[in-house]
PDB file of N, CA and C in Angstrom:
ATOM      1  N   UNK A   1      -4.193   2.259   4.133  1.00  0.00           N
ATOM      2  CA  UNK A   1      -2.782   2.121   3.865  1.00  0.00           C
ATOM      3  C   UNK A   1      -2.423   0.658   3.745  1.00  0.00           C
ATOM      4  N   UNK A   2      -1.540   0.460   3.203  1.00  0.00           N
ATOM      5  CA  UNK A   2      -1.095  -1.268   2.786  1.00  0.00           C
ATOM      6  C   UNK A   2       0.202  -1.124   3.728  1.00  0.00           C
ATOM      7  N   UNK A   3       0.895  -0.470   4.002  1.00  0.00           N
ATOM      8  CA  UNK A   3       1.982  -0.393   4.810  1.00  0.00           C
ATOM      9  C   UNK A   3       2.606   0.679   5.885  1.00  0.00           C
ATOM     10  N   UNK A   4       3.100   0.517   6.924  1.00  0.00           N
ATOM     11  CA  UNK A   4       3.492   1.400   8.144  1.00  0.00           C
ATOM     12  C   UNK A   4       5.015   0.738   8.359  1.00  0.00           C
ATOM     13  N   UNK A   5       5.833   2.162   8.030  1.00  0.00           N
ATOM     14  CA  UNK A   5       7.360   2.035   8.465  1.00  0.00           C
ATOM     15  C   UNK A   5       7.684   3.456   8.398  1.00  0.00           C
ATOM     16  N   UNK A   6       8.951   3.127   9.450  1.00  0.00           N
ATOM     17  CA  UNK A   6       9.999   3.889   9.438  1.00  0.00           C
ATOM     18  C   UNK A   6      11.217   4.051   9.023  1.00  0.00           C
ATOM     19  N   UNK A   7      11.820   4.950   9.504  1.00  0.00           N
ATOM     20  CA  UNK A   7      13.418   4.847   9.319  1.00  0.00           C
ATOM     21  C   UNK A   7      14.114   3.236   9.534  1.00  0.00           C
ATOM     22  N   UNK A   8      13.610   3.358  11.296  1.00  0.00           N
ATOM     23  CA  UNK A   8      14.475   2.063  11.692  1.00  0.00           C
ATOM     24  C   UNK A   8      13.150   1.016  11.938  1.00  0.00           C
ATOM     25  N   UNK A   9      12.707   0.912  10.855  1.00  0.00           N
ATOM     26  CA  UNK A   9      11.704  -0.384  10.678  1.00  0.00           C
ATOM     27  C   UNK A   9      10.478  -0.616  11.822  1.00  0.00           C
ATOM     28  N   UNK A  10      10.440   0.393  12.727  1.00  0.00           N
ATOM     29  CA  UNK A  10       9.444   0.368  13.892  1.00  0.00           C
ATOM     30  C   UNK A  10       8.259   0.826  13.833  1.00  0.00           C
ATOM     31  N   UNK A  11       6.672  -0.012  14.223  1.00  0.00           N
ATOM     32  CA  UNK A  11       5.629   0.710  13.784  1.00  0.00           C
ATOM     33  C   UNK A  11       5.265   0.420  15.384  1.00  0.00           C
ATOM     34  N   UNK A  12       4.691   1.451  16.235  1.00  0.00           N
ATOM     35  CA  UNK A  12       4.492   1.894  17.076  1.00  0.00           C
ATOM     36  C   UNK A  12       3.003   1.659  17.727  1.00  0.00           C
ATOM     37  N   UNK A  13       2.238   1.316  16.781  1.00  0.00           N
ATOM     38  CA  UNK A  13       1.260   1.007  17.329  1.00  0.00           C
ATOM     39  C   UNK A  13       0.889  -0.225  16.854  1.00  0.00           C
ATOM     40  N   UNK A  14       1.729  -1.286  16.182  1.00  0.00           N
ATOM     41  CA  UNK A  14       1.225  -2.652  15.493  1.00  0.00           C
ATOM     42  C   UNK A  14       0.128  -3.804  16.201  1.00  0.00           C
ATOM     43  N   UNK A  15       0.315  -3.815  17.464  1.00  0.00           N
ATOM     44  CA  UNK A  15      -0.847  -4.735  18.345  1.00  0.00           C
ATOM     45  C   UNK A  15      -2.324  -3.947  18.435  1.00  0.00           C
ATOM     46  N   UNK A  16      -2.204  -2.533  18.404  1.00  0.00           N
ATOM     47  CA  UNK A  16      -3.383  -1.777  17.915  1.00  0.00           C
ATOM     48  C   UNK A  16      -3.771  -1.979  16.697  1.00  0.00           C
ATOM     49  N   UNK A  17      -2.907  -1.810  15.718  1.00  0.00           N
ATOM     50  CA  UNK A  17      -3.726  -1.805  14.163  1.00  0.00           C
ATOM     51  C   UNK A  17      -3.988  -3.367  14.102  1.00  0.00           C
ATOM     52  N   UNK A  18      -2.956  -4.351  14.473  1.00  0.00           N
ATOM     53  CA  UNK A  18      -3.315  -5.732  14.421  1.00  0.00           C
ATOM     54  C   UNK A  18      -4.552  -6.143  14.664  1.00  0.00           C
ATOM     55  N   UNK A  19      -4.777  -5.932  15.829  1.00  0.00           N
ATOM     56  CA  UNK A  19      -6.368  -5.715  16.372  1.00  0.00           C
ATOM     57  C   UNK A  19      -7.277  -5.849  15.706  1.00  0.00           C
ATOM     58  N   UNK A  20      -7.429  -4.243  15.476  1.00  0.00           N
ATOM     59  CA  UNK A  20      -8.133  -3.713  14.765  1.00  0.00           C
ATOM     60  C   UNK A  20      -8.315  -4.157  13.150  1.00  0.00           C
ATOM     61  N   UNK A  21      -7.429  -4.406  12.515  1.00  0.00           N
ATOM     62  CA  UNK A  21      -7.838  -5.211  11.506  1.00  0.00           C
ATOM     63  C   UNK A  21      -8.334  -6.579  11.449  1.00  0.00           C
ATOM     64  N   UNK A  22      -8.019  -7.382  12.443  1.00  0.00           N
ATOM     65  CA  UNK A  22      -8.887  -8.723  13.363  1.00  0.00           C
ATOM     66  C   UNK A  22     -10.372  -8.951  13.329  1.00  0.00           C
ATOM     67  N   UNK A  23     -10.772  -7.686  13.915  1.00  0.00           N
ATOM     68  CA  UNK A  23     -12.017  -7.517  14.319  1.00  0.00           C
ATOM     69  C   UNK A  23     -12.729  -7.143  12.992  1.00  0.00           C
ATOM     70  N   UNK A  24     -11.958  -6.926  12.197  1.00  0.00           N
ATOM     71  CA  UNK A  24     -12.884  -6.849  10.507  1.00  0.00           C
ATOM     72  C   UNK A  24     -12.714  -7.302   9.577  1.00  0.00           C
ATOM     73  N   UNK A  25     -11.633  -8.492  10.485  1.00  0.00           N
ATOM     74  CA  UNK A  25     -11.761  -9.935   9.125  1.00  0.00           C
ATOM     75  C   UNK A  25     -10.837  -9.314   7.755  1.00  0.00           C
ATOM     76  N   UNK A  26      -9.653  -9.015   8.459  1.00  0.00           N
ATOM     77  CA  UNK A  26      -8.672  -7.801   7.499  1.00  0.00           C
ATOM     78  C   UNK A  26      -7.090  -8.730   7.665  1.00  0.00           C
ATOM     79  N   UNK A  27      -7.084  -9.246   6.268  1.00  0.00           N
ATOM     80  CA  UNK A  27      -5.754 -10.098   6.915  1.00  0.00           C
ATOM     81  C   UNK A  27      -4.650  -9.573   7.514  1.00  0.00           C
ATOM     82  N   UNK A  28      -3.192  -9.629   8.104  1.00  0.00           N
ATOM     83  CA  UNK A  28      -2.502  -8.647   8.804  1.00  0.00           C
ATOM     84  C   UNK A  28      -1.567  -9.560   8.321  1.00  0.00           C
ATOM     85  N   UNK A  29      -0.499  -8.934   7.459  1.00  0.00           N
ATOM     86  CA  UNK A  29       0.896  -9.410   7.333  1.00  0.00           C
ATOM     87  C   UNK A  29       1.947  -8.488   8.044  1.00  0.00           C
ATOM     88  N   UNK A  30       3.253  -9.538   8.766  1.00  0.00           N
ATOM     89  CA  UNK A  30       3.863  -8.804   9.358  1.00  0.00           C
ATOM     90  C   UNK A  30       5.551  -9.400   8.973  1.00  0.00           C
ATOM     91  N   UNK A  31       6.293  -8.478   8.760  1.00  0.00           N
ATOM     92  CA  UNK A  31       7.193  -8.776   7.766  1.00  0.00           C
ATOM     93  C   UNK A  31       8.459  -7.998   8.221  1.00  0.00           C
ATOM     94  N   UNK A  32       9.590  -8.760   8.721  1.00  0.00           N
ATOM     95  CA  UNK A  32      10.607  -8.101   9.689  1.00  0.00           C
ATOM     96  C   UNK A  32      12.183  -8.725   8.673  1.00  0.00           C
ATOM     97  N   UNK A  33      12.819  -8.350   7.637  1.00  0.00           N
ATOM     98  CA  UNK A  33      14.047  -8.574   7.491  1.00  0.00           C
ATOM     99  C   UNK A  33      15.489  -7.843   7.378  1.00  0.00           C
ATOM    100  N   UNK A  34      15.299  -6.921   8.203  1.00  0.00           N
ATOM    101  CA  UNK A  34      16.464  -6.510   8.244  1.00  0.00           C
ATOM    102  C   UNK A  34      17.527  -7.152   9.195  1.00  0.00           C
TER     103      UNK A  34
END
């Protein structure tokens, strides 16, 4: 997946997937403007 949202902009597990994409050299953009 290229992206995780909701209704009210909250992804629930982001320090998990962050992680996890870390550990495989997976860049992680994180992008908050409402």
């Amino acid at each position: 997946f290229d992206h995780l949202t909701t209704y009210h902009g909250a992804c629930s597990y982001l320090e998990k997937i962050t992680d996890l994409c870390h550990e495989r050299q997976i860049p992680v953009i994180i992008e908050k403007t409402h």
